[in-house]
C-alpha atoms as a PDB file:
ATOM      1  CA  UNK A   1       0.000   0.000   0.000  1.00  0.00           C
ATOM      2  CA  UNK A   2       1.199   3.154  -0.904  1.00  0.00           C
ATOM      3  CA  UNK A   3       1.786   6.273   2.090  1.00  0.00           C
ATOM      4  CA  UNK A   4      -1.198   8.151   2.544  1.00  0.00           C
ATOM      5  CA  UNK A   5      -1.204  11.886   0.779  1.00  0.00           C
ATOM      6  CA  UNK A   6      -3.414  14.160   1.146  1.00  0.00           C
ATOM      7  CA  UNK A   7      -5.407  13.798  -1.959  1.00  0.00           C
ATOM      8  CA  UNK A   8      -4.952  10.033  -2.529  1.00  0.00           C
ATOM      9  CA  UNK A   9      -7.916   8.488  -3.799  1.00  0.00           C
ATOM     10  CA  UNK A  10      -8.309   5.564  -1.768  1.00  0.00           C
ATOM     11  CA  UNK A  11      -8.303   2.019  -3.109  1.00  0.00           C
ATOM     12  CA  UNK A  12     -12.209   0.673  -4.208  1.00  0.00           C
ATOM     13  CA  UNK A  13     -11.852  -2.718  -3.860  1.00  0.00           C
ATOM     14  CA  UNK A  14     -16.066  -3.520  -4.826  1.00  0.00           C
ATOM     15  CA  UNK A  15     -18.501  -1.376  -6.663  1.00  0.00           C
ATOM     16  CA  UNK A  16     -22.443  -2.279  -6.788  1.00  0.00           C
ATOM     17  CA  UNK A  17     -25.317  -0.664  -8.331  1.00  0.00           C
ATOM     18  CA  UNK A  18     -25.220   2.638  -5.624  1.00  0.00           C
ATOM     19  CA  UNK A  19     -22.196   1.599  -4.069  1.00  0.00           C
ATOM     20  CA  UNK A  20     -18.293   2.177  -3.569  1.00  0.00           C
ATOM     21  CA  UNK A  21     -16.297  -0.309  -1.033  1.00  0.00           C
ATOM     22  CA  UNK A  22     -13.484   0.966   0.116  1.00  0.00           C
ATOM     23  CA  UNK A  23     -10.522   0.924   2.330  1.00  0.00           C
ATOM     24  CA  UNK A  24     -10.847   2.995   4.841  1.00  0.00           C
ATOM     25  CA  UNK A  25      -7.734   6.009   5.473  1.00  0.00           C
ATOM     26  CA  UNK A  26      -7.115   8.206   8.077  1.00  0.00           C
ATOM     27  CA  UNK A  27      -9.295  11.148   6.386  1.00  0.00           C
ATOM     28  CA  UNK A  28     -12.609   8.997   7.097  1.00  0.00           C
ATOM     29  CA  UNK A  29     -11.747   9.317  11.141  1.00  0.00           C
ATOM     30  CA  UNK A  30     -14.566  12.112  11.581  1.00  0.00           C
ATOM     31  CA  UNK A  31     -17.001   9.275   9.776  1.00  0.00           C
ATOM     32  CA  UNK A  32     -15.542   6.453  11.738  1.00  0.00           C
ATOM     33  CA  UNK A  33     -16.020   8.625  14.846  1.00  0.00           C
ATOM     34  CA  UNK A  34     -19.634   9.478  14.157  1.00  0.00           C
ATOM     35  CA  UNK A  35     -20.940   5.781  13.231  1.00  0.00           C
ATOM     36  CA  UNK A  36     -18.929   3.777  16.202  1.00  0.00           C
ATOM     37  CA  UNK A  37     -20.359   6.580  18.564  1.00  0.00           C
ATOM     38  CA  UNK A  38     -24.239   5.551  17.467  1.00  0.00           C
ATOM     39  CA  UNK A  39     -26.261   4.483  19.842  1.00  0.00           C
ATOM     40  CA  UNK A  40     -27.069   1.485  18.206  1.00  0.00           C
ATOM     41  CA  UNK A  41     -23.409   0.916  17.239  1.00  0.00           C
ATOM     42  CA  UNK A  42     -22.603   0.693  20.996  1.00  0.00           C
ATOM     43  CA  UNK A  43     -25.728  -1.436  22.012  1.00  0.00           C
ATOM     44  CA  UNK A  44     -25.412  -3.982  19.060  1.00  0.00           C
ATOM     45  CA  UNK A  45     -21.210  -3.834  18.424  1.00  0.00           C
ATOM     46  CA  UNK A  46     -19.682  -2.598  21.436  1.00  0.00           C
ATOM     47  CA  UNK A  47     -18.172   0.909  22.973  1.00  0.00           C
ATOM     48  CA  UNK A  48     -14.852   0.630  21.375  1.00  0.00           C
ATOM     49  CA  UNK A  49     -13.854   3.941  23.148  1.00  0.00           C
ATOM     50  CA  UNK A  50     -13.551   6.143  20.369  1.00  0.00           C
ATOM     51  CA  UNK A  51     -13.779  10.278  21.497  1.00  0.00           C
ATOM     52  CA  UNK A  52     -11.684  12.285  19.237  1.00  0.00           C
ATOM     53  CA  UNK A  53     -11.225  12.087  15.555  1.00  0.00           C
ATOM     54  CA  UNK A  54      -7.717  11.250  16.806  1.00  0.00           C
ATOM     55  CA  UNK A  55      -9.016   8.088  18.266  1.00  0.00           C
ATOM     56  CA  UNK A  56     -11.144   7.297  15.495  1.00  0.00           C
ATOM     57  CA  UNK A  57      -7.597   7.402  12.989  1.00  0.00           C
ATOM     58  CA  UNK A  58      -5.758   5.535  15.286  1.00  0.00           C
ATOM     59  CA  UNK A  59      -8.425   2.929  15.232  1.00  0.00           C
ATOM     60  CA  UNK A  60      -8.569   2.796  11.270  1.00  0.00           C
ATOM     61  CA  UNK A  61      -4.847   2.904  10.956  1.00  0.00           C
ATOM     62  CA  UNK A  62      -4.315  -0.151  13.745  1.00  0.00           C
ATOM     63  CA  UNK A  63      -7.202  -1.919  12.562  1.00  0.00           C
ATOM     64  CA  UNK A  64      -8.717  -1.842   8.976  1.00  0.00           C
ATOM     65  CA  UNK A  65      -5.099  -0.985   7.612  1.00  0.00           C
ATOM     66  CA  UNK A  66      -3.334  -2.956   9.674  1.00  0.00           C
ATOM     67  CA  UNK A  67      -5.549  -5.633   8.487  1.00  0.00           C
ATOM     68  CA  UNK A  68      -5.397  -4.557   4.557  1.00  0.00           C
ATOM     69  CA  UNK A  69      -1.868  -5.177   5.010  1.00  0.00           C
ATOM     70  CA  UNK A  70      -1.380  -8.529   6.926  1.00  0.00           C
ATOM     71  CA  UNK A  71      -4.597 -10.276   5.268  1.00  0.00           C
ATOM     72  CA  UNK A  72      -5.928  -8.148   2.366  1.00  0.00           C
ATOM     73  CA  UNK A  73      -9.043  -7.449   3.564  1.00  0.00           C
ATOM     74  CA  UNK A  74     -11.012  -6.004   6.380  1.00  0.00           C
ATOM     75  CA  UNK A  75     -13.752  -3.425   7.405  1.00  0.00           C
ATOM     76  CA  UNK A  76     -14.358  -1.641   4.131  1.00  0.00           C
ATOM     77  CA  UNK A  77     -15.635   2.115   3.830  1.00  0.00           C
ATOM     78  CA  UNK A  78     -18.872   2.078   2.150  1.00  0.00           C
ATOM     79  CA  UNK A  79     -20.353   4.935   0.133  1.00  0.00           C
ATOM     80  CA  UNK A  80     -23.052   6.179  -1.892  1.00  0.00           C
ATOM     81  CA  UNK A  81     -21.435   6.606  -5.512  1.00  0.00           C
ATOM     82  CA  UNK A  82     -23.935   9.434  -5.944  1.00  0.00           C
ATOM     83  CA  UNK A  83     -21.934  12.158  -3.819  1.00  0.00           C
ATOM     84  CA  UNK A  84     -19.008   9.741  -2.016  1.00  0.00           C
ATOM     85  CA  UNK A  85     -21.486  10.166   1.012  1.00  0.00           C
ATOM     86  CA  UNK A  86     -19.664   7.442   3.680  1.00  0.00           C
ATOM     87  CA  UNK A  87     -22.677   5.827   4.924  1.00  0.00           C
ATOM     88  CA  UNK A  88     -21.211   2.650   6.885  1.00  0.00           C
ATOM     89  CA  UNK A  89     -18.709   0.007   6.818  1.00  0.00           C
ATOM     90  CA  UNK A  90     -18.611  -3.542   5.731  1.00  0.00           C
ATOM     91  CA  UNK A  91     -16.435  -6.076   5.060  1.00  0.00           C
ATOM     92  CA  UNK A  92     -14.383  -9.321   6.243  1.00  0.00           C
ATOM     93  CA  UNK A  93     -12.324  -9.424   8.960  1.00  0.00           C
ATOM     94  CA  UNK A  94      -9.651 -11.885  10.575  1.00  0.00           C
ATOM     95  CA  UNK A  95     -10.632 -12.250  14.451  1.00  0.00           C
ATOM     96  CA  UNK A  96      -8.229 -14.037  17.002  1.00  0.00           C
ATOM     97  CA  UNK A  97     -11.354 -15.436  18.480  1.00  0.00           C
ATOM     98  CA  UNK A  98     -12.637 -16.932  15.616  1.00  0.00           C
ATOM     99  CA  UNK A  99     -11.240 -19.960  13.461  1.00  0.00           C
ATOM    100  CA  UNK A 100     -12.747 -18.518  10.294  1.00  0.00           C
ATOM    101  CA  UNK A 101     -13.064 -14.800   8.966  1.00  0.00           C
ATOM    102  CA  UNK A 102     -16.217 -13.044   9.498  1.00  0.00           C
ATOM    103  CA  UNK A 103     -18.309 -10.805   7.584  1.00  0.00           C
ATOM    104  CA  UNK A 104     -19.374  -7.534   9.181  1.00  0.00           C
ATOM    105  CA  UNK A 105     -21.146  -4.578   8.604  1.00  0.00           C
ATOM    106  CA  UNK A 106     -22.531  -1.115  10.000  1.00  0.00           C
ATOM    107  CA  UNK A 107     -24.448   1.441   8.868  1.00  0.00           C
ATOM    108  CA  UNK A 108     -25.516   5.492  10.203  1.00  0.00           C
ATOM    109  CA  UNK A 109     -29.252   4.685  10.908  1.00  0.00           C
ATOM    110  CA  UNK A 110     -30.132   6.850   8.293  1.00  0.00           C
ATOM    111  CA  UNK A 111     -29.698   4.285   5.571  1.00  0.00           C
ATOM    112  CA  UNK A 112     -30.719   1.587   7.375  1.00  0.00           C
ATOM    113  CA  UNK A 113     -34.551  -0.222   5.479  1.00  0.00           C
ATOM    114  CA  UNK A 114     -32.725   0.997   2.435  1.00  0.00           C
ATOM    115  CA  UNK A 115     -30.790  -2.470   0.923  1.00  0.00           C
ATOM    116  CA  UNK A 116     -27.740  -0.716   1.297  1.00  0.00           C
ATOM    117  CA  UNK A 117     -26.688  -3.390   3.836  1.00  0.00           C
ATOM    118  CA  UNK A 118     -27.991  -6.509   1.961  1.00  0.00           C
ATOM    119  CA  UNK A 119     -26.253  -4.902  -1.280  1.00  0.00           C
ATOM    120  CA  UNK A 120     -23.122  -3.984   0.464  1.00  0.00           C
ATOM    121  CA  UNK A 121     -22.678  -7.591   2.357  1.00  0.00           C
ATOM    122  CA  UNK A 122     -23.824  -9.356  -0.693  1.00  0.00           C
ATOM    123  CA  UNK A 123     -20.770  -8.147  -2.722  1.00  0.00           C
ATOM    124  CA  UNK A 124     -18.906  -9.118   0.511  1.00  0.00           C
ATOM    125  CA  UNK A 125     -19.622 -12.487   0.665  1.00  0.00           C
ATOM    126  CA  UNK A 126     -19.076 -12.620  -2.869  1.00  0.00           C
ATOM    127  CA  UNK A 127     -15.647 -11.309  -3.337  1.00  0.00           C
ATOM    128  CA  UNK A 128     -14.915 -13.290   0.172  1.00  0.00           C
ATOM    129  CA  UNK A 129     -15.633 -16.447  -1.988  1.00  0.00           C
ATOM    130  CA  UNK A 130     -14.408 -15.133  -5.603  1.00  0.00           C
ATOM    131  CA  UNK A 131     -11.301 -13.426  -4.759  1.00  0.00           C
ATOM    132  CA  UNK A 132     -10.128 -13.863  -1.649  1.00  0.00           C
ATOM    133  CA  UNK A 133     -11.042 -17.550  -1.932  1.00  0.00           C
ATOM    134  CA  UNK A 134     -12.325 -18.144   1.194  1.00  0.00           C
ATOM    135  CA  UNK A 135     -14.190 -21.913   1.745  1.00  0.00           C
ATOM    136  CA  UNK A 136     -16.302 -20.976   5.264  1.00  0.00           C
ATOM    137  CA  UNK A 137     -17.431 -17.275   6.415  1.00  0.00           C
ATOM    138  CA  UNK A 138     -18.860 -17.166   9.436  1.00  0.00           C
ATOM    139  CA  UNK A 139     -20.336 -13.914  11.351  1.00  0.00           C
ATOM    140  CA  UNK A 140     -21.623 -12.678  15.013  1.00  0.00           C
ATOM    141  CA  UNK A 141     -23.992 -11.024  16.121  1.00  0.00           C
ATOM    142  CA  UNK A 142     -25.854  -9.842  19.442  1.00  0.00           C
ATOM    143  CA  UNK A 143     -28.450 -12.142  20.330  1.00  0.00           C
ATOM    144  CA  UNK A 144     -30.679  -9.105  20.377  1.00  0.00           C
ATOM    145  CA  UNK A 145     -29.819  -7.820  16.773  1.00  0.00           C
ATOM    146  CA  UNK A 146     -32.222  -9.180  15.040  1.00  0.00           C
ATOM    147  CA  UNK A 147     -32.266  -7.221  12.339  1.00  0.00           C
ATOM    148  CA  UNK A 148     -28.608  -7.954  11.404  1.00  0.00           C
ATOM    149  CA  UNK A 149     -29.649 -11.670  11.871  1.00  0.00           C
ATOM    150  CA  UNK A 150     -31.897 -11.322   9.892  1.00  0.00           C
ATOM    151  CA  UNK A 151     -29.481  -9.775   6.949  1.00  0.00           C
ATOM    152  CA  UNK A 152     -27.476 -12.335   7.437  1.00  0.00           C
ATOM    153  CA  UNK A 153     -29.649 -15.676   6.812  1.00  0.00           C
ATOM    154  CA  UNK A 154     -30.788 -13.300   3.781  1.00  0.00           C
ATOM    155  CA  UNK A 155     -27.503 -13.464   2.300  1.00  0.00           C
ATOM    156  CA  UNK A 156     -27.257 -17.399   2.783  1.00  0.00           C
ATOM    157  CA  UNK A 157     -25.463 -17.912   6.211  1.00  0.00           C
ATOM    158  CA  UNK A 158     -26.937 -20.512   8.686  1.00  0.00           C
ATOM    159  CA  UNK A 159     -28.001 -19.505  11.615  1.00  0.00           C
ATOM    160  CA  UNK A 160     -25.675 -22.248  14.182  1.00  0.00           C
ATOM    161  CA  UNK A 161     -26.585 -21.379  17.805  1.00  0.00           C
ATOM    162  CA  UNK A 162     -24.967 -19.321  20.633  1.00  0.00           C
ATOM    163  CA  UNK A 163     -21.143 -19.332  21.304  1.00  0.00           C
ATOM    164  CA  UNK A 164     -18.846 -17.681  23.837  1.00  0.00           C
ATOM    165  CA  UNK A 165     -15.870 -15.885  22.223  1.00  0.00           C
ATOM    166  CA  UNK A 166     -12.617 -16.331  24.091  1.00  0.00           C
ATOM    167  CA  UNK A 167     -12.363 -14.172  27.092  1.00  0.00           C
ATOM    168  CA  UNK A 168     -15.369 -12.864  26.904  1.00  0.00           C
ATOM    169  CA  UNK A 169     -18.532 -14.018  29.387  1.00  0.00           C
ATOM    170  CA  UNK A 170     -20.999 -12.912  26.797  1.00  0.00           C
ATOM    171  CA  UNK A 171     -23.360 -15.149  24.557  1.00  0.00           C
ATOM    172  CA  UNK A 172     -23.389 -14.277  20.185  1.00  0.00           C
ATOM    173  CA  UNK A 173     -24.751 -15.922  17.906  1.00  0.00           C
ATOM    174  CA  UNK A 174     -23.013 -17.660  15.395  1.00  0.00           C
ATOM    175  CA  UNK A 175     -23.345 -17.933  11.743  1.00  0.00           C
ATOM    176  CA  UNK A 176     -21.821 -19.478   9.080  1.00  0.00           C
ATOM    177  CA  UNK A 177     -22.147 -20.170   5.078  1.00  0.00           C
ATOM    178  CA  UNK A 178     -20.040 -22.585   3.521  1.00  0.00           C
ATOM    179  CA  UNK A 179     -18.626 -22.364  -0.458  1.00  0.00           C
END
């Protein structure tokens, strides 16, 4: 990956019908800030203790690039091609407390009842399978979430019970779709 500039277009890995995936750079830490600081992005995901727009590009640089680098993937940046309007994130990501990588995705409740999130996790899965060449994706979710549940079992993945991540205390359920 090349150094950030100021300027840099950032690299589109998908495209769909209305939308751009993309990795995410430091520039997008005001969006990054904004969406992990949702309500419903704390209830569902988690407080991941982001303040300052300096905490949200710490964040993206440690963990969506750092994970662009060592797999290839991650959480991507997606946005409206109409306007580059950043509207959530999705993508796969490599966990250390799961076997397989999981597909994951966010959006500002604005969008949400829209099909942005079935488009966006649809191409997902798809390059997950196509060009990453991934066999299994798996995914997890708060047992209260049913509306991302419900996204995923629309985009083929099984719903396979309740786990407990690795130092955690907390139940998920667990997902998976295999290619």
């Amino acid at each position: 990956m090349k150094k950030e500039k100021a300027g840099v277009v950032p690299l589109k890995v998908l495209e769909t019908d209305r939308l751009i995936l993309r990795w995410q750079t430091a520039e997008d830490a005001n969006f990054v800030l904004k969406l992990m600081n949702e309500p419903s992005w704390i209830r569902f995901i988690g407080d991941r203790g982001l303040r300052t727009p300096e905490d949200a590009r710490n964040y993206i640089l440690n963990g969506a690039v750092a994970m662009y680098a060592s797999h290839g993937f991650g959480l991507y940046l997606a946005e409206l091609k109409e306007g580059n309007v950043p509207i959530g994130l999705c993508g796969l990501i490599k966990r250390d407390s799961l076997e397989d990588v999981d597909i994951g995705f966010a959006l500002l409740p604005a969008y949400w009842g829209t099909g942005y999130a079935f488009e966006a996790a649809s191409a997902v899965l798809t390059h997950g399978k196509e060009v990453v060449g991934l066999k299994r994706i798996v995914a997890i979710t708060n047992p209260d979430n049913t509306s991302s549940a419900n996204l995923l079992k629309k985009i083929g993945l099984q719903d396979k019970g309740m786990i407990t991540l690795p130092n955690t205390t907390e139940e998920v359920k667990f997902f998976a779709i295999e290619f």
